[in-house]
N, C-alpha and C. Protein backbone atom coordinates (compact mmCIF):
# COMPACT_ATOMS: atom_id res chain seq x y z
N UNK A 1 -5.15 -86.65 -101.43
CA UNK A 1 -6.15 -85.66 -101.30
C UNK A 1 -7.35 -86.05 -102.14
N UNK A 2 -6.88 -86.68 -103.54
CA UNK A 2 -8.02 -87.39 -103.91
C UNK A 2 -9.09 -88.54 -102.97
N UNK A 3 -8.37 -88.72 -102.83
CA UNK A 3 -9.25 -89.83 -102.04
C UNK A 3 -10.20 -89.12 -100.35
N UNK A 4 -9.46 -88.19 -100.00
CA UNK A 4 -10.70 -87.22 -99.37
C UNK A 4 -11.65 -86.43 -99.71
N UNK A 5 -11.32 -86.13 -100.88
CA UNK A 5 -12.34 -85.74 -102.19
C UNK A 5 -13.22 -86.47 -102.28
N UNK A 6 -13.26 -87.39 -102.50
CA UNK A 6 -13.92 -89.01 -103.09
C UNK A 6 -14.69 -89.34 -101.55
N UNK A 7 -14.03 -89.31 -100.69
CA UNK A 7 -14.50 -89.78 -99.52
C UNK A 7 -15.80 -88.52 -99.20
N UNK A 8 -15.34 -87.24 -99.53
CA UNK A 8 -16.51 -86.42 -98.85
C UNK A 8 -17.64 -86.17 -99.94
N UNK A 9 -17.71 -86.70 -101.26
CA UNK A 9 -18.63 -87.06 -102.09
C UNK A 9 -19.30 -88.19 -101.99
N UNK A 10 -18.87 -89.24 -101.34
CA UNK A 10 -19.32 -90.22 -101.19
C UNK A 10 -20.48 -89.81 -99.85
N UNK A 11 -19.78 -89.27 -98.78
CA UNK A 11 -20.63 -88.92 -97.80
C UNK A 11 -21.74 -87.80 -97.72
N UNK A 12 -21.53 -86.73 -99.00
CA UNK A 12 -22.14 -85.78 -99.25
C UNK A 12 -23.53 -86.76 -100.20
N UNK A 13 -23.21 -88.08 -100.21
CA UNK A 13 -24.12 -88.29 -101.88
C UNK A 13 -25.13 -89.36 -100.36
N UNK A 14 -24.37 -90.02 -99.77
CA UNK A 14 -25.37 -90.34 -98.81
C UNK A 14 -26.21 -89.38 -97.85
N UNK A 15 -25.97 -88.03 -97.62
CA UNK A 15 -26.41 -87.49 -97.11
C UNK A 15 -27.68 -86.54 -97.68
N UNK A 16 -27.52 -87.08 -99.18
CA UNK A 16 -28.55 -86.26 -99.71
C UNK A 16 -29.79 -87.09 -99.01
N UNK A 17 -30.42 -88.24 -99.20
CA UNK A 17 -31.82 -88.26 -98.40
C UNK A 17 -32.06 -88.19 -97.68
N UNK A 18 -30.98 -87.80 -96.66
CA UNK A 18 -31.17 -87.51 -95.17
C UNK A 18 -32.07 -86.30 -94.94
N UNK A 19 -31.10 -85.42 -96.10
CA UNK A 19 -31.02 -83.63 -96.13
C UNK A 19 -32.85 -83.90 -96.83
N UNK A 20 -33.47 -84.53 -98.26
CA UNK A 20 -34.10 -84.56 -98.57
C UNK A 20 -35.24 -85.11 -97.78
N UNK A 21 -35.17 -86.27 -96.80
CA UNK A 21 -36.15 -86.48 -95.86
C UNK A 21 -36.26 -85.34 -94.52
N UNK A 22 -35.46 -84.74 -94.52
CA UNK A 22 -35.43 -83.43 -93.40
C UNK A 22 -36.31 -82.15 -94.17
N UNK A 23 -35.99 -81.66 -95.18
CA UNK A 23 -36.91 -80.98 -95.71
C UNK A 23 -38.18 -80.97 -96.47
N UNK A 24 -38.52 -82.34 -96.40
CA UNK A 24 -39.63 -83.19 -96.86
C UNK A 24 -40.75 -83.33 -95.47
N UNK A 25 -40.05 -83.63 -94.07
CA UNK A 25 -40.83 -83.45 -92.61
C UNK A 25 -40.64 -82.47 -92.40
N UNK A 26 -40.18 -81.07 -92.71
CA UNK A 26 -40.13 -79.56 -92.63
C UNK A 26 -41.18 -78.94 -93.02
N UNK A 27 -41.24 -79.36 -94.33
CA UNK A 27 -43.09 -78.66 -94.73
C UNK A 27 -43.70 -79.45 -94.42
N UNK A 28 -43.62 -80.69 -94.57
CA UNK A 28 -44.77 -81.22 -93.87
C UNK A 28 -45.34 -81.03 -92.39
N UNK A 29 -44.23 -80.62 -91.72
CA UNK A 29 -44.23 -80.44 -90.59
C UNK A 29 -45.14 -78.41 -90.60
N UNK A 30 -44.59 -78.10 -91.27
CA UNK A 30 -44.82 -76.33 -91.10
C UNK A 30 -46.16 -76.20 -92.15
N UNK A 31 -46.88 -77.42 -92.79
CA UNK A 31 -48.19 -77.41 -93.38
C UNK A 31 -48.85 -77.95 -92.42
N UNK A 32 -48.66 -78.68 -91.65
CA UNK A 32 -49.60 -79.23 -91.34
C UNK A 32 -50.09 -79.28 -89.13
N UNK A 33 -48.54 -78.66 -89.09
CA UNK A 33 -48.39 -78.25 -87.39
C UNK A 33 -48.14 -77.12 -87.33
N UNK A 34 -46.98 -76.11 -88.20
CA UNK A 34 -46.94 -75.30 -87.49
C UNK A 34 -47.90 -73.51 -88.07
N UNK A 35 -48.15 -73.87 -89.44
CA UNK A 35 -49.47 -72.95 -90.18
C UNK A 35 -50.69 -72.96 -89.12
N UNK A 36 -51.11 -73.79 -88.50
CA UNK A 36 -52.41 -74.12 -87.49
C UNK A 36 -51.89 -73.39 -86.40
N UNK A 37 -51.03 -73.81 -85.97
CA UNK A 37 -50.63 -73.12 -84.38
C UNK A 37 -50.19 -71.81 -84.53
N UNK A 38 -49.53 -71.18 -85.55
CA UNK A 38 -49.64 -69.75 -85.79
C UNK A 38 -50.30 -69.40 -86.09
N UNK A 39 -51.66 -70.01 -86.87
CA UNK A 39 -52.94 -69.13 -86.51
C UNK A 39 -53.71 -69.27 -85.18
N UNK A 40 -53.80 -70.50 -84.86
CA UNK A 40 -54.35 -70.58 -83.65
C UNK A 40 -53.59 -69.28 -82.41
N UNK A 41 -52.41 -69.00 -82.17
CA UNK A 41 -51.80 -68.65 -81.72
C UNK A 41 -51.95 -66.67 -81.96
N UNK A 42 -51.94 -66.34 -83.41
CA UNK A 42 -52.94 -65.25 -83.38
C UNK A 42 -53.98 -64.90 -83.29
N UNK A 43 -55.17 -65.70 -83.51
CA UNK A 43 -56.08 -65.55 -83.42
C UNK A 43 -56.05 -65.44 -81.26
N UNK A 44 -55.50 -66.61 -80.99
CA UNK A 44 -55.55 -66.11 -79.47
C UNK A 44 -54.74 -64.68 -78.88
N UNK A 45 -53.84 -64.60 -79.83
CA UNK A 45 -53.48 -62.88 -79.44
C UNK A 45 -55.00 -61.82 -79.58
N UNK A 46 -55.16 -61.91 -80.89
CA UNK A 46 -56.47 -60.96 -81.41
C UNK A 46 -57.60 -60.78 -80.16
N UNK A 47 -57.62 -62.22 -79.76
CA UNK A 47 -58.94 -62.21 -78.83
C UNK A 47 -58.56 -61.44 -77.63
N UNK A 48 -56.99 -61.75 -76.67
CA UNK A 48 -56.76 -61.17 -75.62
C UNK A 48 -56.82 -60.17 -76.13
N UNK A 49 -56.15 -59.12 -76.77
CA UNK A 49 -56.06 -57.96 -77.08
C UNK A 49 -57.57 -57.43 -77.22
N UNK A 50 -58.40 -57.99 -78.03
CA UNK A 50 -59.65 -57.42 -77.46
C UNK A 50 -60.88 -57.88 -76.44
N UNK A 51 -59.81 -58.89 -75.13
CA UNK A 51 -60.69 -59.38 -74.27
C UNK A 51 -60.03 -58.00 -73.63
N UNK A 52 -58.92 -57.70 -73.32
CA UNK A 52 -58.38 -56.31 -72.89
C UNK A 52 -58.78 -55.32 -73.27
N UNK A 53 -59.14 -54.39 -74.35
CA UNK A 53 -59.90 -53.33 -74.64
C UNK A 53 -60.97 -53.63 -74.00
N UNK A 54 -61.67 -54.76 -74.15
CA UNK A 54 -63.66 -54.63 -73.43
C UNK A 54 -63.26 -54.70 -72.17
N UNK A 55 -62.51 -55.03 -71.20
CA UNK A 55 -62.18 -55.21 -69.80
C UNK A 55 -61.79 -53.56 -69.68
N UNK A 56 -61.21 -52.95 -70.44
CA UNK A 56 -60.63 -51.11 -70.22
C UNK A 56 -61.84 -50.91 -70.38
N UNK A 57 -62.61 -51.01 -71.14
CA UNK A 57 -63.67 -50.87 -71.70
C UNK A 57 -65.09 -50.69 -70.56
N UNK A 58 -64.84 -51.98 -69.91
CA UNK A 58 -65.78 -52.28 -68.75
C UNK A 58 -65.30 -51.41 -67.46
N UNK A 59 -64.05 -51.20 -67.26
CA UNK A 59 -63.18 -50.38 -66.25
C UNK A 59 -63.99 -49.34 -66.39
N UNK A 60 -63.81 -48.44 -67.51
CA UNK A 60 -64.11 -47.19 -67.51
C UNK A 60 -65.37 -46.71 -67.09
N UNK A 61 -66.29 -48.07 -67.59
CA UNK A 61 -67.34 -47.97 -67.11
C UNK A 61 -67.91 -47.57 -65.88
N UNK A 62 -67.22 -48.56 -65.69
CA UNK A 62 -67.50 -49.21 -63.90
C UNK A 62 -66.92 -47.74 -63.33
N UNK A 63 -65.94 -47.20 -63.90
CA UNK A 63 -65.14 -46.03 -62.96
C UNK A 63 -66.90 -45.09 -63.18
N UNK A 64 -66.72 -44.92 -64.48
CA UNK A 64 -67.61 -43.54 -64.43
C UNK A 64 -68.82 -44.10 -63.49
N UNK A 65 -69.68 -45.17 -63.91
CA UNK A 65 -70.85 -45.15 -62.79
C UNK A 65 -70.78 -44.77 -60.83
N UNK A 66 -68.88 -45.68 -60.61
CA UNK A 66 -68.59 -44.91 -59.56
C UNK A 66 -69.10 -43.90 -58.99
N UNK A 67 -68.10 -42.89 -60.13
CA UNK A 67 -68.42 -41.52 -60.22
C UNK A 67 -69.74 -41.21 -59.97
N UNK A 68 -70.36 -41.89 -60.85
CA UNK A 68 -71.73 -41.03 -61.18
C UNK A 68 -72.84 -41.34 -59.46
N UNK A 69 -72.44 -42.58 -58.77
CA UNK A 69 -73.31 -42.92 -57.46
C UNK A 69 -72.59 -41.66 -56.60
N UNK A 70 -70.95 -41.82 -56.56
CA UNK A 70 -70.56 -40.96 -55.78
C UNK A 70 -71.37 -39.69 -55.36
N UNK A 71 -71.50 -39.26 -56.62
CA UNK A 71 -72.24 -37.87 -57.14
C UNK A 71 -73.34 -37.60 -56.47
N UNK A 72 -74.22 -38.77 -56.27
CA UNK A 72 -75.36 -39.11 -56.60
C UNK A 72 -75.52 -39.23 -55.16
N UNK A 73 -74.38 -39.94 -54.46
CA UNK A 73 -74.49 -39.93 -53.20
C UNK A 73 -73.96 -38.81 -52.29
N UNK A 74 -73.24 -37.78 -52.63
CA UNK A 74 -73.15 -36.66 -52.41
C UNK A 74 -74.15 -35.71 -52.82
N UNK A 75 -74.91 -35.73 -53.45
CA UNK A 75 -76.06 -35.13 -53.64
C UNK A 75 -77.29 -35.29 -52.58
N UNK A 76 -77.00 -36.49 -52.46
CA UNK A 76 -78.00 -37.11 -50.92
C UNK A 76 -77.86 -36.50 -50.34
N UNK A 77 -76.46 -36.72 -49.51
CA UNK A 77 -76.28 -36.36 -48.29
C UNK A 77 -76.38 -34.89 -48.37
N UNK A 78 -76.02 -33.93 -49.50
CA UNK A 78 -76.44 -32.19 -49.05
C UNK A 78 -77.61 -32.60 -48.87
N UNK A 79 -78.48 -33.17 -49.57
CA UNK A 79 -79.98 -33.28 -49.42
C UNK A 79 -80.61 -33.44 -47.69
N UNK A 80 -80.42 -33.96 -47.44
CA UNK A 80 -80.02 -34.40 -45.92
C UNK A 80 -79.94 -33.50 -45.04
N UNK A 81 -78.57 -32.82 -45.22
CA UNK A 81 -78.04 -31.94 -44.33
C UNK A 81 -78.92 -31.01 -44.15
N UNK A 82 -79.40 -30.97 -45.78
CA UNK A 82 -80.34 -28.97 -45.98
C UNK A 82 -82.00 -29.30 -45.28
N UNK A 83 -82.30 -30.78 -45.16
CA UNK A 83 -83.28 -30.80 -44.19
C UNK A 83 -83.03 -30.50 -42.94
N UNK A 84 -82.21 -31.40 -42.77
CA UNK A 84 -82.02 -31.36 -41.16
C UNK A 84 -81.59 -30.30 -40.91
N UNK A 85 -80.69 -29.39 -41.73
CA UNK A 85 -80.65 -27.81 -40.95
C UNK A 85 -82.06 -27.18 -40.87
N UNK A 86 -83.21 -27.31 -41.68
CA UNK A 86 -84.13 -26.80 -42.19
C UNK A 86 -84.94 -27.43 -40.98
N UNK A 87 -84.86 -28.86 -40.58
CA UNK A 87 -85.65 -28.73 -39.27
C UNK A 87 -85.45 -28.13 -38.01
N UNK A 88 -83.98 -28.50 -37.58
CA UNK A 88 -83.37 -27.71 -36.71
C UNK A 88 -83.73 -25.94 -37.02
N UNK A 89 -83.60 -25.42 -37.61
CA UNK A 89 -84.01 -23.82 -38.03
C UNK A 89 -85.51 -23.86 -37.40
N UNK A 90 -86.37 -24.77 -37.96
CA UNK A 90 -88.05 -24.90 -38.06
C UNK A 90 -88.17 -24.80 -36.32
N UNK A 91 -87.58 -26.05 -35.51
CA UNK A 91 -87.39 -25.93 -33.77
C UNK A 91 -86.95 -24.84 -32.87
N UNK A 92 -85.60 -24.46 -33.79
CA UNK A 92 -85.06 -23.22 -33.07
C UNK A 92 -86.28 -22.21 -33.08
N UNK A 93 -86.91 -22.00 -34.00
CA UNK A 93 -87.89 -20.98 -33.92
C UNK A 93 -89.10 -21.22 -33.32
N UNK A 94 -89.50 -22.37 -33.25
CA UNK A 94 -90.78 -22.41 -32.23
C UNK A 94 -89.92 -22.31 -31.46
N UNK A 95 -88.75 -22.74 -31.02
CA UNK A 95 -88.58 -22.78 -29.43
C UNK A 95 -87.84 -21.41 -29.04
N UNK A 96 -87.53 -20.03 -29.82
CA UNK A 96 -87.61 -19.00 -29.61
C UNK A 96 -89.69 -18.72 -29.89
N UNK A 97 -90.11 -18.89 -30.47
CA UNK A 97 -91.61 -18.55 -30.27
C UNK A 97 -91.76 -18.86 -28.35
N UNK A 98 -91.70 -19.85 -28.44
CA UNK A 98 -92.45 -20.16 -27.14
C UNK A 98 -91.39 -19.65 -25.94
N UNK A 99 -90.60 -19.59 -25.90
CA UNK A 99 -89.93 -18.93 -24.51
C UNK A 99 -90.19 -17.29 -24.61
N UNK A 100 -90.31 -16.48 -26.27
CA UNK A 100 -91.14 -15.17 -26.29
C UNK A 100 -92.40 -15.31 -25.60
N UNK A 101 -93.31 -16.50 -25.73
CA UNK A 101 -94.39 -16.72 -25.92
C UNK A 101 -94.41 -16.57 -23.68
N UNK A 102 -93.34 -17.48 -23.54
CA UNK A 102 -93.55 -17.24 -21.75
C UNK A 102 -92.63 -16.30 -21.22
N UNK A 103 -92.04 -15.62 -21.93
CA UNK A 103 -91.54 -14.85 -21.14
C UNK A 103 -92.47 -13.50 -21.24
N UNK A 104 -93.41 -13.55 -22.42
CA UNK A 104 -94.87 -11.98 -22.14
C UNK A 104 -95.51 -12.62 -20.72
N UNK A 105 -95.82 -14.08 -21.22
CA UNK A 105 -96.60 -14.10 -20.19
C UNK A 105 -96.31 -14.07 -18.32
N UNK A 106 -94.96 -13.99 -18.74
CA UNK A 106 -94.36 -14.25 -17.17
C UNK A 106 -94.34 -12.16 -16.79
N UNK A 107 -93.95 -11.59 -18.13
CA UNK A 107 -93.78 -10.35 -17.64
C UNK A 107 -95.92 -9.65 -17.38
N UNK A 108 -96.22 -10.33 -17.98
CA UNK A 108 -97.86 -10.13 -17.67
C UNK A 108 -97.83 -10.27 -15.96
N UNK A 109 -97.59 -11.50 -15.63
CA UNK A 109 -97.89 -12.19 -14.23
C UNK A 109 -97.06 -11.43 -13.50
N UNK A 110 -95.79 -10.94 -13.73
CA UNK A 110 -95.14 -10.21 -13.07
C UNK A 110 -96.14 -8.78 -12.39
N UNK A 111 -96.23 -7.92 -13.83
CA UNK A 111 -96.77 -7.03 -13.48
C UNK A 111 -98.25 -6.85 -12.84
N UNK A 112 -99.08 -7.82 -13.28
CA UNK A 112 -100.16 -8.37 -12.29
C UNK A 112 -99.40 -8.00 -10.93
N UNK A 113 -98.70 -9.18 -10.83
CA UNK A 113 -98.42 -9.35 -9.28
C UNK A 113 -98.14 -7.96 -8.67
N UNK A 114 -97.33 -7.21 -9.74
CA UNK A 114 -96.72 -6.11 -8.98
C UNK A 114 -97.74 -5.23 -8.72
N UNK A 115 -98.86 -4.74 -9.38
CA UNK A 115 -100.17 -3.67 -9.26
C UNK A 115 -100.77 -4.36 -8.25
N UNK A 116 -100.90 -5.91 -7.83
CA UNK A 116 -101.86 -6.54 -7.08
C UNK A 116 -100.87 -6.00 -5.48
N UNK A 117 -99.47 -5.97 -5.82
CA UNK A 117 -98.35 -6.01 -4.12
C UNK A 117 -98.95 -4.05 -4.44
N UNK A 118 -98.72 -3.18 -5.02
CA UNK A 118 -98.70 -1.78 -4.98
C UNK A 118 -100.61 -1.54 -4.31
N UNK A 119 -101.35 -2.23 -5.06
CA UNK A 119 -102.95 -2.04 -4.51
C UNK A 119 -102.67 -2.59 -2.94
N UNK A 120 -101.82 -3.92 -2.32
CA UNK A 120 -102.23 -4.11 -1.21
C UNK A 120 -101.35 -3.25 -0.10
N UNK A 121 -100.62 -2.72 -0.64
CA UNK A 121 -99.71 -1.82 -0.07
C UNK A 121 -100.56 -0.16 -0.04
N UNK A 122 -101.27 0.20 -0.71
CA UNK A 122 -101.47 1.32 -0.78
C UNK A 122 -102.91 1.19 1.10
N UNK A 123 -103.22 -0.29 0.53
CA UNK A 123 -104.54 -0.61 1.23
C UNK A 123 -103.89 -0.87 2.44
N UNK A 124 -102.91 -1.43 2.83
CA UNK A 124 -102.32 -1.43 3.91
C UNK A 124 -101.94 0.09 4.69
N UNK A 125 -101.61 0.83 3.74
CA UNK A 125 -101.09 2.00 4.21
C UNK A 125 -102.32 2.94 4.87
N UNK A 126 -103.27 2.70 3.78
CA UNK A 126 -104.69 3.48 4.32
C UNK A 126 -104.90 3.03 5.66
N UNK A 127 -104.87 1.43 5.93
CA UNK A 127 -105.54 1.20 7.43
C UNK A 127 -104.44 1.33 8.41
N UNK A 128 -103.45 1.64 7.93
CA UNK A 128 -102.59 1.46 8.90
C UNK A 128 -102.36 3.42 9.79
N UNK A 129 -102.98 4.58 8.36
CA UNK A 129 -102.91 5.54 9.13
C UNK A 129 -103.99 5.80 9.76
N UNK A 130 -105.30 4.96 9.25
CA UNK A 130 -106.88 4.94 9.93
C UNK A 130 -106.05 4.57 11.25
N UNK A 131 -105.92 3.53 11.63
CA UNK A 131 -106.05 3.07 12.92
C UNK A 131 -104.58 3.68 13.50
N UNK A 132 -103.63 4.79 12.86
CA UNK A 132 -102.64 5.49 13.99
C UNK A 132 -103.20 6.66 14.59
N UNK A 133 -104.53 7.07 13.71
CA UNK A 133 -105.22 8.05 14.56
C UNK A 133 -105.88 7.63 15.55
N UNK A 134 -106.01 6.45 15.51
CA UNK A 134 -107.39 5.77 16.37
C UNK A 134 -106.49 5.73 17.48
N UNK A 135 -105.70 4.71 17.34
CA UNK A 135 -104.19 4.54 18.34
C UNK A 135 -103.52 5.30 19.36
N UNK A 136 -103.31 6.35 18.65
CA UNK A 136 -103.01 7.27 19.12
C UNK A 136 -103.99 8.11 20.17
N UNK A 137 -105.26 8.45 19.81
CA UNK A 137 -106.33 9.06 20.51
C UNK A 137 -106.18 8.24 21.53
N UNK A 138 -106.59 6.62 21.40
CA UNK A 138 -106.39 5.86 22.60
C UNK A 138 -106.00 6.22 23.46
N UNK A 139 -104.37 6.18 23.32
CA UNK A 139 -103.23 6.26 24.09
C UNK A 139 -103.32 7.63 24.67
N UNK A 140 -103.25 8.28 24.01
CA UNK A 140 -103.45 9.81 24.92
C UNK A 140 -104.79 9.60 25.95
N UNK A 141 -105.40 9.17 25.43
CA UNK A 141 -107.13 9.13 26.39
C UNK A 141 -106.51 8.66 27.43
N UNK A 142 -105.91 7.58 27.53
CA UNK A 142 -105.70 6.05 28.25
C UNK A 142 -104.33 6.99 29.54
N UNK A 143 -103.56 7.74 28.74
CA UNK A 143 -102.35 8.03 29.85
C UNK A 143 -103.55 9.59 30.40
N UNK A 144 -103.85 10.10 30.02
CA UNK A 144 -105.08 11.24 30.56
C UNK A 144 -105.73 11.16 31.66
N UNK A 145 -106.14 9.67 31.01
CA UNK A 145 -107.17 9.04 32.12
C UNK A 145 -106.75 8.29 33.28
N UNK A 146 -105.80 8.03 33.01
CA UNK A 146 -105.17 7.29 34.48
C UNK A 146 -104.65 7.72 35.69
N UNK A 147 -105.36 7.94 36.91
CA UNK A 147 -104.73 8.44 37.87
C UNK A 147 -103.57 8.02 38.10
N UNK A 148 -102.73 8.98 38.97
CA UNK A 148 -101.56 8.57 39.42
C UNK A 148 -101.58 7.95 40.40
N UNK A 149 -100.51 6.90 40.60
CA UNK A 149 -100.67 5.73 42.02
C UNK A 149 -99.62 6.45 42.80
N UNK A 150 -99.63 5.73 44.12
CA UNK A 150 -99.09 6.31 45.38
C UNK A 150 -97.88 5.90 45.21
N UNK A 151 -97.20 6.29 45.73
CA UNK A 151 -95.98 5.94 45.62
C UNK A 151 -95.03 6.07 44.00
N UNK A 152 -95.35 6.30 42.90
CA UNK A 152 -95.06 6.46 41.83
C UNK A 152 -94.78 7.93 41.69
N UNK A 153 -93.39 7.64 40.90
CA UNK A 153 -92.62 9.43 40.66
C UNK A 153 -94.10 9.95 39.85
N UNK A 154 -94.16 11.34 39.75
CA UNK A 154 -94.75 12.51 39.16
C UNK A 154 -94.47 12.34 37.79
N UNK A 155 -95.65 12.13 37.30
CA UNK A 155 -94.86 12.57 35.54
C UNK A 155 -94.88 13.73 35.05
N UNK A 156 -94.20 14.19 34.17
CA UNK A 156 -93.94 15.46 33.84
C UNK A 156 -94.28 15.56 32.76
N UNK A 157 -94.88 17.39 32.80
CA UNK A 157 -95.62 17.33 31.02
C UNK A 157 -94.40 17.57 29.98
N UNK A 158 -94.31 16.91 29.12
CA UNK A 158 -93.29 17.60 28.08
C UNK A 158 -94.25 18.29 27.21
């Protein structure tokens, strides 16, 4: 057992510069590679993290101006609408003006016409009883005056 004793001191005593060149390229290694790359490595966290806030940042933005054209463009369009109802209203009413406007004048022309048909009617009526007296006298004169022919029945007075 001595001599495995002896044997793992012997191997423990060579293994010291192994162990000593391993932790000798350890810091050297963690001074000089890996101190740099963990900062490098936060510092690139730091930046995403606030390339991400200014990008939320810019989002929000961008949302609200959205918003704000949306708005802006809904505001138009009532704008819009309240004309164009406002012209349409403006037409509807001349174009109730003007069919008021012809329908006086049609009831004007009407009634014209109608006093002008009642005057030629009244004037019709006058000559028409002038000349049933006339007519008439005629006709009585005319059957008065006519002898009777030969041969023709007798007329009888009623």
């Amino acid at each position: 057992m001595q001599a495995i004793v002896h044997q793992l001191g012997e191997l423990f005593l060579q293994a010291v510069p192994t162990v000593l060149i391993i932790l000798l390229f350890y810091f050297i290694l963690r001074a000089l590679f890996f101190k740099p790359l963990l900062a490098v490595m936060a510092e690139r966290d730091s930046r995403t993290a606030g390339a991400e806030k200014a990008a939320q940042a810019a989002q929000a933005a961008a949302a609200e101006k959205v918003k704000q054209y949306q708005e802006a463009l809904k505001q138009a369009r009532g704008q819009v609408y309240a004309e164009q109802e406002a012209a349409r209203k403006k037409l509807l009413a001349e174009r109730a003006a003007r069919i008021k406007d012809a329908r006086t004048r049609a009831a004007g022309e009407v009634s014209a016409a109608q006093a002008r048909v009642a005057a030629e009617l009244a004037a019709a009526r006058r000559d028409v009883e002038a000349i049933v007296a006339e007519l008439s006298a005629e006709i009585a004169r005319r059957i008065l005056e006519t002898p009777p022919r030969p041969g023709a029945p007798a007329r009888e007075a009623r």
